[in-house]
Structures are given as C-alpha cells and as structure tokens.
N, C-alpha and C. Protein backbone atom coordinates (compact mmCIF):
# COMPACT_ATOMS: atom_id res chain seq x y z
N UNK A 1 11.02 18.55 -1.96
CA UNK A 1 10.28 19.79 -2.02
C UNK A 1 9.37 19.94 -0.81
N UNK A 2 8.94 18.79 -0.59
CA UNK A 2 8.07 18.49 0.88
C UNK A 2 7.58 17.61 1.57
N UNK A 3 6.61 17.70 2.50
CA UNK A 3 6.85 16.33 3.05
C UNK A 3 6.10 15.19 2.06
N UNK A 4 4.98 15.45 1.20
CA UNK A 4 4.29 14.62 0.57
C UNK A 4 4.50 14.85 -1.35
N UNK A 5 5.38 15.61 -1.81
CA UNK A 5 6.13 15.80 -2.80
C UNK A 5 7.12 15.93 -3.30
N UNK A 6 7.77 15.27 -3.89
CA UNK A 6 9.61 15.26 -4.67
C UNK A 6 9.38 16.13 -5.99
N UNK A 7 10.01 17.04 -6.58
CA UNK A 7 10.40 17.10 -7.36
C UNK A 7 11.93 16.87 -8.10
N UNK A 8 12.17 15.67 -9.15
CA UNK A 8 13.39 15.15 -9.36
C UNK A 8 13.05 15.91 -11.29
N UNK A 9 14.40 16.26 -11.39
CA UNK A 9 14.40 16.66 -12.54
C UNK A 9 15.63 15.84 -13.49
N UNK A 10 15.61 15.79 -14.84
CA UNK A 10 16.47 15.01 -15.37
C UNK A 10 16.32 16.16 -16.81
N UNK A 11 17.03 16.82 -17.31
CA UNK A 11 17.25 17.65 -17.93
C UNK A 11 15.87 18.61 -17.90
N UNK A 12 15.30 18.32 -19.56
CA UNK A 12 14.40 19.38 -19.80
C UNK A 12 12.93 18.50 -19.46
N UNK A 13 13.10 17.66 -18.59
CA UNK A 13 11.83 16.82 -17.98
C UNK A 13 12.12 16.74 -16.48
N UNK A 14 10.72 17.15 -15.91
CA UNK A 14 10.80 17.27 -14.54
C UNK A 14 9.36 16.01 -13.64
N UNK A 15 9.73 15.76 -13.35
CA UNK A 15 9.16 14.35 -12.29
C UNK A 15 8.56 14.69 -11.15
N UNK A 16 7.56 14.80 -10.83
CA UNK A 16 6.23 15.20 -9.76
C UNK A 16 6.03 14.28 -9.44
N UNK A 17 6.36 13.71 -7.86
CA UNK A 17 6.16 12.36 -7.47
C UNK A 17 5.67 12.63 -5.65
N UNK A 18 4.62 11.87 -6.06
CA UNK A 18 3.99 11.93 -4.34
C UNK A 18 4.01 11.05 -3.51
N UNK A 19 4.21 10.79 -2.41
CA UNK A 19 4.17 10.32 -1.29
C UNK A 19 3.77 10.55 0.01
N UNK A 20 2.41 10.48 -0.26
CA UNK A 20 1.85 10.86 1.42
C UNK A 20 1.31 9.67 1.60
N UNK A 21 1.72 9.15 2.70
CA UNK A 21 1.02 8.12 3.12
C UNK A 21 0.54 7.00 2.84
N UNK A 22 1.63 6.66 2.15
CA UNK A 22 1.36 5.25 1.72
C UNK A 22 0.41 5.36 0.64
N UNK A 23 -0.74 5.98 0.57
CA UNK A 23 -1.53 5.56 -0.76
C UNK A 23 -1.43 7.49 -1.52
N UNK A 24 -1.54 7.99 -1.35
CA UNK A 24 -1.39 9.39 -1.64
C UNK A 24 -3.12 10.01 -2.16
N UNK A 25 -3.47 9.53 -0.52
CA UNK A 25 -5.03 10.43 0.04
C UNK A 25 -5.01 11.54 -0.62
N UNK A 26 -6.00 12.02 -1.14
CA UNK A 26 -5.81 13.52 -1.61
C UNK A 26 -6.28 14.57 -0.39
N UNK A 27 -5.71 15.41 -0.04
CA UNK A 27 -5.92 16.09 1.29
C UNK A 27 -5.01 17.46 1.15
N UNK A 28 -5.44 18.33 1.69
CA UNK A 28 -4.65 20.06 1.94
C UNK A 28 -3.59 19.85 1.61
N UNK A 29 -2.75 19.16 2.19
CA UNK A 29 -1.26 18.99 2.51
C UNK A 29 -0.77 18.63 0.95
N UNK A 30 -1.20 17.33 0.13
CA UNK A 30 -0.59 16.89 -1.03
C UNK A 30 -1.18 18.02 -1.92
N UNK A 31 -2.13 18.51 -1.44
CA UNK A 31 -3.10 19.02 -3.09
C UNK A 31 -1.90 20.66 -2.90
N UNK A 32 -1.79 21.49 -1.99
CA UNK A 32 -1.10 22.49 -2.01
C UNK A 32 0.50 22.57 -2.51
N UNK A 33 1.07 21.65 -2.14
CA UNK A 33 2.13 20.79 -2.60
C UNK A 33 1.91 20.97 -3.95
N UNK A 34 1.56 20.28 -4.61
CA UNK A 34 1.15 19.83 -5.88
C UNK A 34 1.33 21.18 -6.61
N UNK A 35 -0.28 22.20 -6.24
CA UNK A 35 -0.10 23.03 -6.81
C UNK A 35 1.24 23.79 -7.12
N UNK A 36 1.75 23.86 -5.58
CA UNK A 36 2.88 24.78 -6.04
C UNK A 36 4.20 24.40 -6.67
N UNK A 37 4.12 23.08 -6.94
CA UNK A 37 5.46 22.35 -7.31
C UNK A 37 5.23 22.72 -9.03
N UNK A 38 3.86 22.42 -9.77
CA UNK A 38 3.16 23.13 -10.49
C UNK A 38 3.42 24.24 -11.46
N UNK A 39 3.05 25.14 -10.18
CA UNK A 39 3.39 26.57 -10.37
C UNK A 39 5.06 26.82 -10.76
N UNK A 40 5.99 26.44 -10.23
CA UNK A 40 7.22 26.66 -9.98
C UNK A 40 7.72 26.39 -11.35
N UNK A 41 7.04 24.45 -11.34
CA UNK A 41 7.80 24.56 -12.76
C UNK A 41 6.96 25.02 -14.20
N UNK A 42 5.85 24.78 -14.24
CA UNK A 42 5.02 26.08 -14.91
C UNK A 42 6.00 26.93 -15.52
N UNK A 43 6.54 27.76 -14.40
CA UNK A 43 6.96 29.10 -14.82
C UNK A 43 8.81 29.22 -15.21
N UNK A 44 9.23 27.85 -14.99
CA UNK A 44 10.52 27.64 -15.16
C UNK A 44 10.69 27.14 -17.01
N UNK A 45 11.80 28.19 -17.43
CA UNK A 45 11.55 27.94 -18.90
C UNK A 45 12.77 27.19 -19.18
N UNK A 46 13.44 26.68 -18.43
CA UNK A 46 14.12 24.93 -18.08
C UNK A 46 13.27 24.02 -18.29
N UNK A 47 12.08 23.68 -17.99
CA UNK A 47 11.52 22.76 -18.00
C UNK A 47 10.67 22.45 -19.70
N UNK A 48 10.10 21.55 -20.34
CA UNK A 48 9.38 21.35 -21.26
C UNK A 48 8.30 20.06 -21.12
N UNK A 49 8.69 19.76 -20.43
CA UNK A 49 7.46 18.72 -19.80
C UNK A 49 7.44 18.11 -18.22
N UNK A 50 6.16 17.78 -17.84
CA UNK A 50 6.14 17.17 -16.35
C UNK A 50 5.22 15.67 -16.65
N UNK A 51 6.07 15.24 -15.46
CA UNK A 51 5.53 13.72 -15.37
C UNK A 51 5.21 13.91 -14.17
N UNK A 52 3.29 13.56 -13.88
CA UNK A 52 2.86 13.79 -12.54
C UNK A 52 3.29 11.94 -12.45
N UNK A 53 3.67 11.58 -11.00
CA UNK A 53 4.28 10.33 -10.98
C UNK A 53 3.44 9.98 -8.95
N UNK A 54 3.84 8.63 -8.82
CA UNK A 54 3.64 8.19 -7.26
C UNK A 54 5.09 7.12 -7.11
N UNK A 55 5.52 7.22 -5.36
CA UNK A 55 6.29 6.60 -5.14
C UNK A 55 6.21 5.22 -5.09
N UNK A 56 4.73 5.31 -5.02
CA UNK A 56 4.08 3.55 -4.15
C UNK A 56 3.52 3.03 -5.63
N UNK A 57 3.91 1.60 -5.60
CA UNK A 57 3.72 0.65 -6.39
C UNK A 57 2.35 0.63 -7.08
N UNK A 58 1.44 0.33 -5.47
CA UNK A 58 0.32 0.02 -6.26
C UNK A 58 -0.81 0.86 -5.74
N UNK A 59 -0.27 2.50 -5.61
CA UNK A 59 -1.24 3.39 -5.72
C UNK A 59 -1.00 4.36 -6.23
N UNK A 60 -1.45 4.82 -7.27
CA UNK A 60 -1.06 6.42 -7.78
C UNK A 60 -1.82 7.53 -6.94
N UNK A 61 -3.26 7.00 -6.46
CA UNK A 61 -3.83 7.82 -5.56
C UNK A 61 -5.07 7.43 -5.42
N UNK A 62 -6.07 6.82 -4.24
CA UNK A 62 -7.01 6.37 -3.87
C UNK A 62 -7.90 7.32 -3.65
N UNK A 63 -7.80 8.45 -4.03
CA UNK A 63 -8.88 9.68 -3.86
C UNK A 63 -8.75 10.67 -2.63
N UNK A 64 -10.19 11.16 -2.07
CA UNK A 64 -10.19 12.02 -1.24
C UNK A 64 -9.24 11.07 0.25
N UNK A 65 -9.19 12.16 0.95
CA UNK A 65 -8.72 11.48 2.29
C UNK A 65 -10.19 12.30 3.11
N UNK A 66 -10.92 11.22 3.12
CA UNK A 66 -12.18 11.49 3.79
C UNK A 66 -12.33 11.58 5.48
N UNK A 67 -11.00 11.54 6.15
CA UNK A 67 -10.78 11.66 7.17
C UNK A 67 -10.57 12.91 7.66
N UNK A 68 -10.20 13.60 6.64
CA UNK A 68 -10.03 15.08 6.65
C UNK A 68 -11.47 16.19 6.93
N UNK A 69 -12.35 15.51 6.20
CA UNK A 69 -13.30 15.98 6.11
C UNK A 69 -14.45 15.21 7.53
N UNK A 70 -14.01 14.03 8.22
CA UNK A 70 -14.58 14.25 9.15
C UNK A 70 -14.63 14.61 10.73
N UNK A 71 -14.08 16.08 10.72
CA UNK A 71 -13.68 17.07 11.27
C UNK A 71 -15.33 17.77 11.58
N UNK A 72 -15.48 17.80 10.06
CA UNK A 72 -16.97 18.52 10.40
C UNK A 72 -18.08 17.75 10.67
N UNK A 73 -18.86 18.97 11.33
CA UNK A 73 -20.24 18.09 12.28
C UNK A 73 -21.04 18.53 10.92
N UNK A 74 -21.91 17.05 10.57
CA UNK A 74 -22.62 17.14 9.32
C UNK A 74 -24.07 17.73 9.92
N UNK A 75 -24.64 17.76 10.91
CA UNK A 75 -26.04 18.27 11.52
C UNK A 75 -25.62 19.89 12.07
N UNK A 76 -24.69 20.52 11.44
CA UNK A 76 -24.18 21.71 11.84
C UNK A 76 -24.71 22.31 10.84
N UNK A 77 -25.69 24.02 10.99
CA UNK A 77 -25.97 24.95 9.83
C UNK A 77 -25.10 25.09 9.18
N UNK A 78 -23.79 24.77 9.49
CA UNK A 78 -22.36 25.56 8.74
C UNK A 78 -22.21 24.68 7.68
N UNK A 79 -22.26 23.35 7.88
CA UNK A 79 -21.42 21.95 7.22
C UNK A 79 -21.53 21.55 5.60
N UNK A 80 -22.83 22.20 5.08
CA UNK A 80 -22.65 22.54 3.64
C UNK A 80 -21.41 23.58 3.02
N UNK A 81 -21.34 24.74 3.66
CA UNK A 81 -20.38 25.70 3.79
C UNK A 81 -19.06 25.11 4.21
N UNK A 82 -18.96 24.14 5.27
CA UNK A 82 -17.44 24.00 5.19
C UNK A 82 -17.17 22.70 4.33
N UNK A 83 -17.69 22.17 3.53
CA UNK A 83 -18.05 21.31 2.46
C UNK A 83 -17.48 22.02 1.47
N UNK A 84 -17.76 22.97 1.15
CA UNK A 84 -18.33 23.38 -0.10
C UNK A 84 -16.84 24.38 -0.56
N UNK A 85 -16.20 24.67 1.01
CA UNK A 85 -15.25 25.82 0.98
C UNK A 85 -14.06 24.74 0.59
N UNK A 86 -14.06 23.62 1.58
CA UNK A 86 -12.54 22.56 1.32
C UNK A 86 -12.86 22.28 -0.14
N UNK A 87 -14.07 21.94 -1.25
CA UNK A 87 -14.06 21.53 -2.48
C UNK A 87 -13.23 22.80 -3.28
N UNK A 88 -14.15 24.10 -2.86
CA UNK A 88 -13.53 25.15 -3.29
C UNK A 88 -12.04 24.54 -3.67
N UNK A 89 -11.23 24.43 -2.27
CA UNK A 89 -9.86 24.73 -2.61
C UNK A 89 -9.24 23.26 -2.99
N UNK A 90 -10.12 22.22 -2.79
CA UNK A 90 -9.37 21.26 -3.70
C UNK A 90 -9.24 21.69 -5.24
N UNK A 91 -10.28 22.01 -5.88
CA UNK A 91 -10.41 22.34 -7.23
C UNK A 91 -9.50 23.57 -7.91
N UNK A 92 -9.39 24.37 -6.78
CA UNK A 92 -7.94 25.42 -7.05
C UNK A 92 -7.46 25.17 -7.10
N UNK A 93 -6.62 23.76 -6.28
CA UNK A 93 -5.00 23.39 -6.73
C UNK A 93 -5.56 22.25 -8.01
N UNK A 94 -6.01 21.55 -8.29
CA UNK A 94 -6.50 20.92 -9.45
C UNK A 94 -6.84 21.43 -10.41
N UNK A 95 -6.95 23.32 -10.83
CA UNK A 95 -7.04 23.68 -12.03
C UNK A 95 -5.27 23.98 -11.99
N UNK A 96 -4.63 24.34 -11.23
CA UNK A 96 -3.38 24.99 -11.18
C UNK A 96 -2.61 23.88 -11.60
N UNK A 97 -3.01 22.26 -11.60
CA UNK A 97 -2.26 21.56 -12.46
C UNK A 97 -2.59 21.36 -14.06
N UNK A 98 -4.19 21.63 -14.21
CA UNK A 98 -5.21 21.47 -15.31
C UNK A 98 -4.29 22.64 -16.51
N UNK A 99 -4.12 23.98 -15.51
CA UNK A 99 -3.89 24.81 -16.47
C UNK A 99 -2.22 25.32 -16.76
N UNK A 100 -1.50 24.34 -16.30
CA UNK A 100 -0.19 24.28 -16.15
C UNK A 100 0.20 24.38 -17.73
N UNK A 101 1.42 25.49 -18.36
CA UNK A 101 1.25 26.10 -19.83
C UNK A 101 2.45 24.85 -20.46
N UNK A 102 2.61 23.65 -19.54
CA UNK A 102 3.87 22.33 -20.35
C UNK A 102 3.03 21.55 -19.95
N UNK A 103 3.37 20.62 -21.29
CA UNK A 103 2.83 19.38 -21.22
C UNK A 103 2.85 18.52 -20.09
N UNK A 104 1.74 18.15 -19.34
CA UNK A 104 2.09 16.97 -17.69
C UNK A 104 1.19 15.83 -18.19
N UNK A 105 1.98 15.10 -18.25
CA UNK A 105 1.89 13.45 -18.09
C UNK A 105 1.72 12.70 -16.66
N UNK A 106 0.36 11.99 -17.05
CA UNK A 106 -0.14 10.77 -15.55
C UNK A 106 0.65 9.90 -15.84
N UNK A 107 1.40 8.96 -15.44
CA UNK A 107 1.92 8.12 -14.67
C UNK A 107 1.45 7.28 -13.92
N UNK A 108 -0.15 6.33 -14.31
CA UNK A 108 -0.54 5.64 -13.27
C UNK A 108 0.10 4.42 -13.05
N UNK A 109 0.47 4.26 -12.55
CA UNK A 109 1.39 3.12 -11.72
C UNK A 109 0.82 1.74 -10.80
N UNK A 110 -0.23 2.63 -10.16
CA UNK A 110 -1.12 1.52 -9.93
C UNK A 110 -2.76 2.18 -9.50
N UNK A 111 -3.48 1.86 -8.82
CA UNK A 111 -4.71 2.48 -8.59
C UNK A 111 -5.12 3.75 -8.34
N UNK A 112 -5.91 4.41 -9.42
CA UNK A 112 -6.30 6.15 -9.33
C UNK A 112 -7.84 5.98 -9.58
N UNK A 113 -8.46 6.04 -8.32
CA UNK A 113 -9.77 5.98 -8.09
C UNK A 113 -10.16 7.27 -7.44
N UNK A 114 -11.90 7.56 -7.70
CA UNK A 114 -11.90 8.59 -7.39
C UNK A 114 -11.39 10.05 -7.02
N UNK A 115 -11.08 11.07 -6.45
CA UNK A 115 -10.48 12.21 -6.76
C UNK A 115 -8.95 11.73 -7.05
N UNK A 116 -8.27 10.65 -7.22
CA UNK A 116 -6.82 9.83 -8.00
C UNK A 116 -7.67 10.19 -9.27
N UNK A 117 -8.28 9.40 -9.89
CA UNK A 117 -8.77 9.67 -11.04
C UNK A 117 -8.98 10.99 -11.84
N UNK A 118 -9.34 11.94 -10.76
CA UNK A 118 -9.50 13.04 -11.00
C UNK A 118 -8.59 13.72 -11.35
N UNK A 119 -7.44 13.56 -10.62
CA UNK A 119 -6.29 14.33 -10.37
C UNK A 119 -5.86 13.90 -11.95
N UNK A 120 -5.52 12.65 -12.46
CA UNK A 120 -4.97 12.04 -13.65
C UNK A 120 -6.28 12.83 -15.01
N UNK A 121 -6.83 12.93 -14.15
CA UNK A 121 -7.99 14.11 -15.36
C UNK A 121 -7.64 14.95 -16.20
N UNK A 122 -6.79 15.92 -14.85
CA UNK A 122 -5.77 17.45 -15.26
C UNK A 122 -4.76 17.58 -15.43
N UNK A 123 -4.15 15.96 -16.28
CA UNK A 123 -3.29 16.19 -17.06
C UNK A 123 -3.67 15.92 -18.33
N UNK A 124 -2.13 16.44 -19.30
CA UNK A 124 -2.74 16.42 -20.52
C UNK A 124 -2.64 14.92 -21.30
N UNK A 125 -1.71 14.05 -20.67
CA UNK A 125 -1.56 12.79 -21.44
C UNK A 125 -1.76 11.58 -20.03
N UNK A 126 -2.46 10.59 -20.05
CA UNK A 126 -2.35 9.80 -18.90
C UNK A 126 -1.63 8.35 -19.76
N UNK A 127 -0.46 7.75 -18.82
CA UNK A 127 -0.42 6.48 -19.24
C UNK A 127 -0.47 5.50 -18.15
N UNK A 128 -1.26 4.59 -18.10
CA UNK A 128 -1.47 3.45 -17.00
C UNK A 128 -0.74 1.98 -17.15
N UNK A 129 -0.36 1.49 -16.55
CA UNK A 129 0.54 0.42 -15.79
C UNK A 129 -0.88 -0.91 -16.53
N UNK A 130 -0.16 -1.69 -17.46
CA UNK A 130 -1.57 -2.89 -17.77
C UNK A 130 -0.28 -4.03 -16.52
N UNK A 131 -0.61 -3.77 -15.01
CA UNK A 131 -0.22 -5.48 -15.07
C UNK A 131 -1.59 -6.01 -14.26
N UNK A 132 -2.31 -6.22 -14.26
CA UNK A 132 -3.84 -7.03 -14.28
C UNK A 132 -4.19 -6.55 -12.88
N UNK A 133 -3.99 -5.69 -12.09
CA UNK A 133 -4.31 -5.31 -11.06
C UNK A 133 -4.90 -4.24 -10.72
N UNK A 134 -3.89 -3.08 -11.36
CA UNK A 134 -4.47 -1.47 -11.21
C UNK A 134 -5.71 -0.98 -11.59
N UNK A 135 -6.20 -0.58 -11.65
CA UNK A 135 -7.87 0.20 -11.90
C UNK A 135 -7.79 1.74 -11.86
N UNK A 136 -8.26 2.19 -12.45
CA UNK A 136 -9.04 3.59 -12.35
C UNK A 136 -10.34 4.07 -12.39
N UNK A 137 -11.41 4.88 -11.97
CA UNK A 137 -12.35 5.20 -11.63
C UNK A 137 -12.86 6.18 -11.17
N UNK A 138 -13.75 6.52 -11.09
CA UNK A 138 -14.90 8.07 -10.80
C UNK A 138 -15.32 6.56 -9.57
N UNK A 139 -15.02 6.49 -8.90
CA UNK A 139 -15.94 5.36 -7.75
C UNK A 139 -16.54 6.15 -6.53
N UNK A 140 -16.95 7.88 -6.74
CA UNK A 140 -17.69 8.24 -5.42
C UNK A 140 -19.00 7.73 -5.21
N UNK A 141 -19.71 7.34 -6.47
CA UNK A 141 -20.96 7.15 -6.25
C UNK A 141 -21.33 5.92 -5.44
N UNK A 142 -20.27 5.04 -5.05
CA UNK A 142 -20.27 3.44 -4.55
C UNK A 142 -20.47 4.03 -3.23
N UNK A 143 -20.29 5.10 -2.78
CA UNK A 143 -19.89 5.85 -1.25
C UNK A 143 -21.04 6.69 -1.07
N UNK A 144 -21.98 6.53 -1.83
CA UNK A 144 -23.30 8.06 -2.00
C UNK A 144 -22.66 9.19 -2.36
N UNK A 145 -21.66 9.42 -2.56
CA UNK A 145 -21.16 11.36 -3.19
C UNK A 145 -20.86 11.39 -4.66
N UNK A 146 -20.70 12.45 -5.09
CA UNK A 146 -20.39 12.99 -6.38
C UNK A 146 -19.04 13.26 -6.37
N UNK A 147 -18.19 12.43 -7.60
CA UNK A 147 -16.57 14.01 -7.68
C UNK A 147 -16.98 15.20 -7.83
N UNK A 148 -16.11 15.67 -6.59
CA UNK A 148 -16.35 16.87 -6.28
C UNK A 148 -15.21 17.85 -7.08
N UNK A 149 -13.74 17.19 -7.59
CA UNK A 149 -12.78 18.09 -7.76
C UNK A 149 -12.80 17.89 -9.81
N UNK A 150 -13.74 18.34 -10.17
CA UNK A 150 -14.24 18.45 -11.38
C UNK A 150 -14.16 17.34 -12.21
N UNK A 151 -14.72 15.71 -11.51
CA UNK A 151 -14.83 15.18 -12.63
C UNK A 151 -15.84 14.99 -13.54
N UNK A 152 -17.09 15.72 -12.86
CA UNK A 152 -18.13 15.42 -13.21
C UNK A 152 -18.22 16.34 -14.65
N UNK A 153 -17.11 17.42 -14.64
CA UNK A 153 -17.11 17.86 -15.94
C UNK A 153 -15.45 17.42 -16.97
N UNK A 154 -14.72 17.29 -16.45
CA UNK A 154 -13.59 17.04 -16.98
C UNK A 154 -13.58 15.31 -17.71
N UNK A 155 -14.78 14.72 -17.22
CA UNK A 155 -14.37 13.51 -17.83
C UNK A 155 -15.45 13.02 -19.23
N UNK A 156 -16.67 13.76 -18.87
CA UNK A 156 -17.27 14.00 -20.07
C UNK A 156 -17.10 14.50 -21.19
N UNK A 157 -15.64 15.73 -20.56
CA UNK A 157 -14.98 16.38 -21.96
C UNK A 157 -14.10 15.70 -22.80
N UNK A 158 -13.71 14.58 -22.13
CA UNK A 158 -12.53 13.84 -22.32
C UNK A 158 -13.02 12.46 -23.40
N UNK A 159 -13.96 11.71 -23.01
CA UNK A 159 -14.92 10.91 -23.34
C UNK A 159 -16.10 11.07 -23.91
N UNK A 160 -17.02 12.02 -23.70
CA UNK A 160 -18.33 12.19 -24.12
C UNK A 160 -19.57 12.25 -22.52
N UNK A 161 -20.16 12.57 -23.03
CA UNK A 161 -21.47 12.64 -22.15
C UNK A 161 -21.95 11.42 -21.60
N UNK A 162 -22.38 10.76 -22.77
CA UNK A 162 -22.68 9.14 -22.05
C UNK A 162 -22.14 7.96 -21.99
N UNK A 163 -20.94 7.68 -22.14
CA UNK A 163 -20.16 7.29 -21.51
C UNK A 163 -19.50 7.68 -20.30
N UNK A 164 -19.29 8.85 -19.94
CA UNK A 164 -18.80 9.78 -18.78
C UNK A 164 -20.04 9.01 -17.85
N UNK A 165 -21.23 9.84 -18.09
CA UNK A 165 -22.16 9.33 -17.37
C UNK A 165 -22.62 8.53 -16.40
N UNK A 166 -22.08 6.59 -17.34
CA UNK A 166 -22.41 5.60 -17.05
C UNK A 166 -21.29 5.45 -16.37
N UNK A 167 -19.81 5.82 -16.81
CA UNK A 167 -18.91 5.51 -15.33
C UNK A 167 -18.91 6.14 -13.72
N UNK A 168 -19.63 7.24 -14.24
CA UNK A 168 -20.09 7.91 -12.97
C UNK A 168 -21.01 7.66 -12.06
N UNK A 169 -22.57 7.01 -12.65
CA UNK A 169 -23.13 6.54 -11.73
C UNK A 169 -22.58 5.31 -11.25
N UNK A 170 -22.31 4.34 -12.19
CA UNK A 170 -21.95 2.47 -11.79
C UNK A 170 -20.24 2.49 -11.11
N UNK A 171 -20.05 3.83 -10.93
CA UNK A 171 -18.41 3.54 -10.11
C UNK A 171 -17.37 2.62 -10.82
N UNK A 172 -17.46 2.65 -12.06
CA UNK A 172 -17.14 2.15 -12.99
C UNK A 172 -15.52 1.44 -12.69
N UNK A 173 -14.83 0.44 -12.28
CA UNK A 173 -13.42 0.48 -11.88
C UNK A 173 -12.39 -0.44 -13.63
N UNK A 174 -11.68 0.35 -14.26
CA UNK A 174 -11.43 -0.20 -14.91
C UNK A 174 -9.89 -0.52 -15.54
N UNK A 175 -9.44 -1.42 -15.90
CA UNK A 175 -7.95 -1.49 -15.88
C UNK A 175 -7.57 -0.69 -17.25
N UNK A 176 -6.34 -1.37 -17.84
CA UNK A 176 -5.55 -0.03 -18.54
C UNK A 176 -6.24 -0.02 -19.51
N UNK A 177 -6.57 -1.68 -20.03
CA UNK A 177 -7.09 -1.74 -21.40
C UNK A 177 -8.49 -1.84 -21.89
N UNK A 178 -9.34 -1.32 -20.34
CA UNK A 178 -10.60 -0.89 -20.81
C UNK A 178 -10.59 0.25 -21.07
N UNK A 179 -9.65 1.08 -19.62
CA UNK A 179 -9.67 2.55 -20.13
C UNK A 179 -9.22 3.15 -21.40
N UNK A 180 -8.47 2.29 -21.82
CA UNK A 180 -7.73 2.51 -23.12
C UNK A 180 -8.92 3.00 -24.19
N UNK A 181 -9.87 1.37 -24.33
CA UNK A 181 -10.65 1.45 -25.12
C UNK A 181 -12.00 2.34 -24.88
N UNK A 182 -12.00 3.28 -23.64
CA UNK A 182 -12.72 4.19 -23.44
C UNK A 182 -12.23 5.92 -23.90
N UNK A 183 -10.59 5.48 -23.85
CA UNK A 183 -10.09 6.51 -24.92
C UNK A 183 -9.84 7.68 -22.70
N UNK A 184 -8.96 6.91 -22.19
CA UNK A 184 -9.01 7.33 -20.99
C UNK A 184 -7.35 7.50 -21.05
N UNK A 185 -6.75 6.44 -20.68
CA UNK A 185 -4.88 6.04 -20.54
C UNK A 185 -4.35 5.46 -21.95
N UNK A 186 -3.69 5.59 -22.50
CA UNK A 186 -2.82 4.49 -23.08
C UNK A 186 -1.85 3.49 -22.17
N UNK A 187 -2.36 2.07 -22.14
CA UNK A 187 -1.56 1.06 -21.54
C UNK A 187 -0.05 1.16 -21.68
N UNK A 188 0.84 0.70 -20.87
CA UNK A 188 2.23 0.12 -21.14
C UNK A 188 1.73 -1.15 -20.03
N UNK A 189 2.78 -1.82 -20.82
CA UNK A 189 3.27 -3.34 -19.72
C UNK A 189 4.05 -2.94 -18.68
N UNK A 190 3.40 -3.66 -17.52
CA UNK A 190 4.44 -3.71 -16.03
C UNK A 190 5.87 -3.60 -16.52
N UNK A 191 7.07 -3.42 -16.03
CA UNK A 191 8.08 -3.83 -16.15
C UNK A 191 8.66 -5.39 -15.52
N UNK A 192 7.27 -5.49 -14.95
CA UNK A 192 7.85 -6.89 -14.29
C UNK A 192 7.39 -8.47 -14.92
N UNK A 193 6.74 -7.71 -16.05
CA UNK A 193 5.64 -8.50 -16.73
C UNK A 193 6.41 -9.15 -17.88
C-alpha cells in the first residue's frame, strides 16, 4: 500500500502491518499511511475486522520519531505553534484509527512505548507477545514531555484515573503480564517459547 504500510488481507480479516524503519518511529509518513489504510478499509463492507500488526520482531513501535520534530528552532516565536500544529495532525490520523466503525486489534509483538503505546490505545482489543522481553509504556515523561497523541486521556479511560496517572508520571515500562493485570493487553506466549 506504501512505503511504510502493507495491507494483506485473508478473507473477511484484513492485516495492517508497518514497516518504517526498522522500529516503526511514529512520524507523517507512517501516521498518514495508517490513517488512510484505515479509512479504506473502514469503509470496505468486505472487511469485519483489522489487525493493526508490525513487521519487526521486537518492535511494534518505539513512539514519536523525534527527529522529525527537530527541524524546529525551539527559541523561535513560532515553535509552540509548529509543535502544537504536527500534534494537531498526529492525533487526526490516531482518531481515524480510534474511530474506525470494525473491530482493530493491537498486535504487540514486541515493544510499544510511548506514542507505540498510544497508537495500541486506538484500538479496540490489544494483545501482547509474553516472551520476557517486550514492554509497553506512556515513557514520555523519562524524556521531560507529555503524550501528546491522546494518551493522557485515552489511557485513563481505559484503566482509571490513578492508575493511568502513576504510569504516566514514573514512565511506567511493563511486560504482557503486568499490563494484563493492569487490564491493558491480554498476553499470548511467544511462538518460540
């Protein structure tokens, strides 16, 4: 479908699988992708469910691609504004998966930290990979920032207030079967396990 998205379909289930760059940075390029792969099947009444998925082993998605963002000069009057405009449109293609009208399933496979985490937010079912390695996390605060692409509300809805909370300030990194018991992923075993 593109350069940093496959869509593979197998009857009335369709497979959203990313590959940018080795870890799948969240950045313009994957997040627009996304949306529109999304959108497409969204509106395709072939389809009855999506599996958001990653090609790479042991990343489902390491978050922002903060390289993107340093483009801008932070001592610039503008730089709140061009901050504020790229969050804008991360969070547009992240409701356009949020509000997708078929069921989409996470697929964490291996590490979804920060805006990864996020992304596995706006679906409706997440299942994570228990082989003793992978993690998931809200981890901007380890970096001084806030999730910016709505986790600061999507995960409180999901969990509660204070629990949300405490993973948000302490960058909380946690495998399948804490998240489990935070009521985050349901575990499966590696296949290699």
């Amino acid at each position: 479908m593109g350069e940093s998205v496959d869509v593979k379909r197998d009857g009335a289930v369709a497979r959203v699988v990313m590959h940018r760059k080795g870890n799948n940075a969240i950045a313009e390029d994957l997040m627009s992708e996304l949306a529109a792969a999304f959108g497409e099947l969204g509106n395709d009444p072939s389809v009855r469910a999506i599996v958001l998925a990653s090609e790479y082993e042991k990343y489902f998605s390491v978050g922002a691609d903060l390289t993107s963002l340093a483009g801008i000069d932070r001592e610039s009057p503008n730089a709140a504004d061009e901050i504020a405009l790229f969050m804008r449109r991360m969070n547009h293609h992240f409701n356009a998966i949020e509000r997708c009208p078929k069921p989409v399933i996470a697929a964490i496979n291996g590490h979804a930290l920060g805006g990864g985490s996020e992304l596995t937010l706006c679906c409706d079912f997440r299942i994570m990979v228990e082989d003793g390695r992978s993690r998931i996390g809200q981890t901007e605060s380890s970096l001084g920032i806030i999730p910016g692409a709505g986790g600061t509300q999507r995960l409180p809805r999901l969990i509660g207030r204070a629990r949300a909370t405490r993973f948000l300030i302490e960058s909380t990194r946690l495998s399948a079967r804490e998240a489990a018991q935070a009521d985050l992923p349901r575990p499966r075993r590696s296949p290699s396990r």
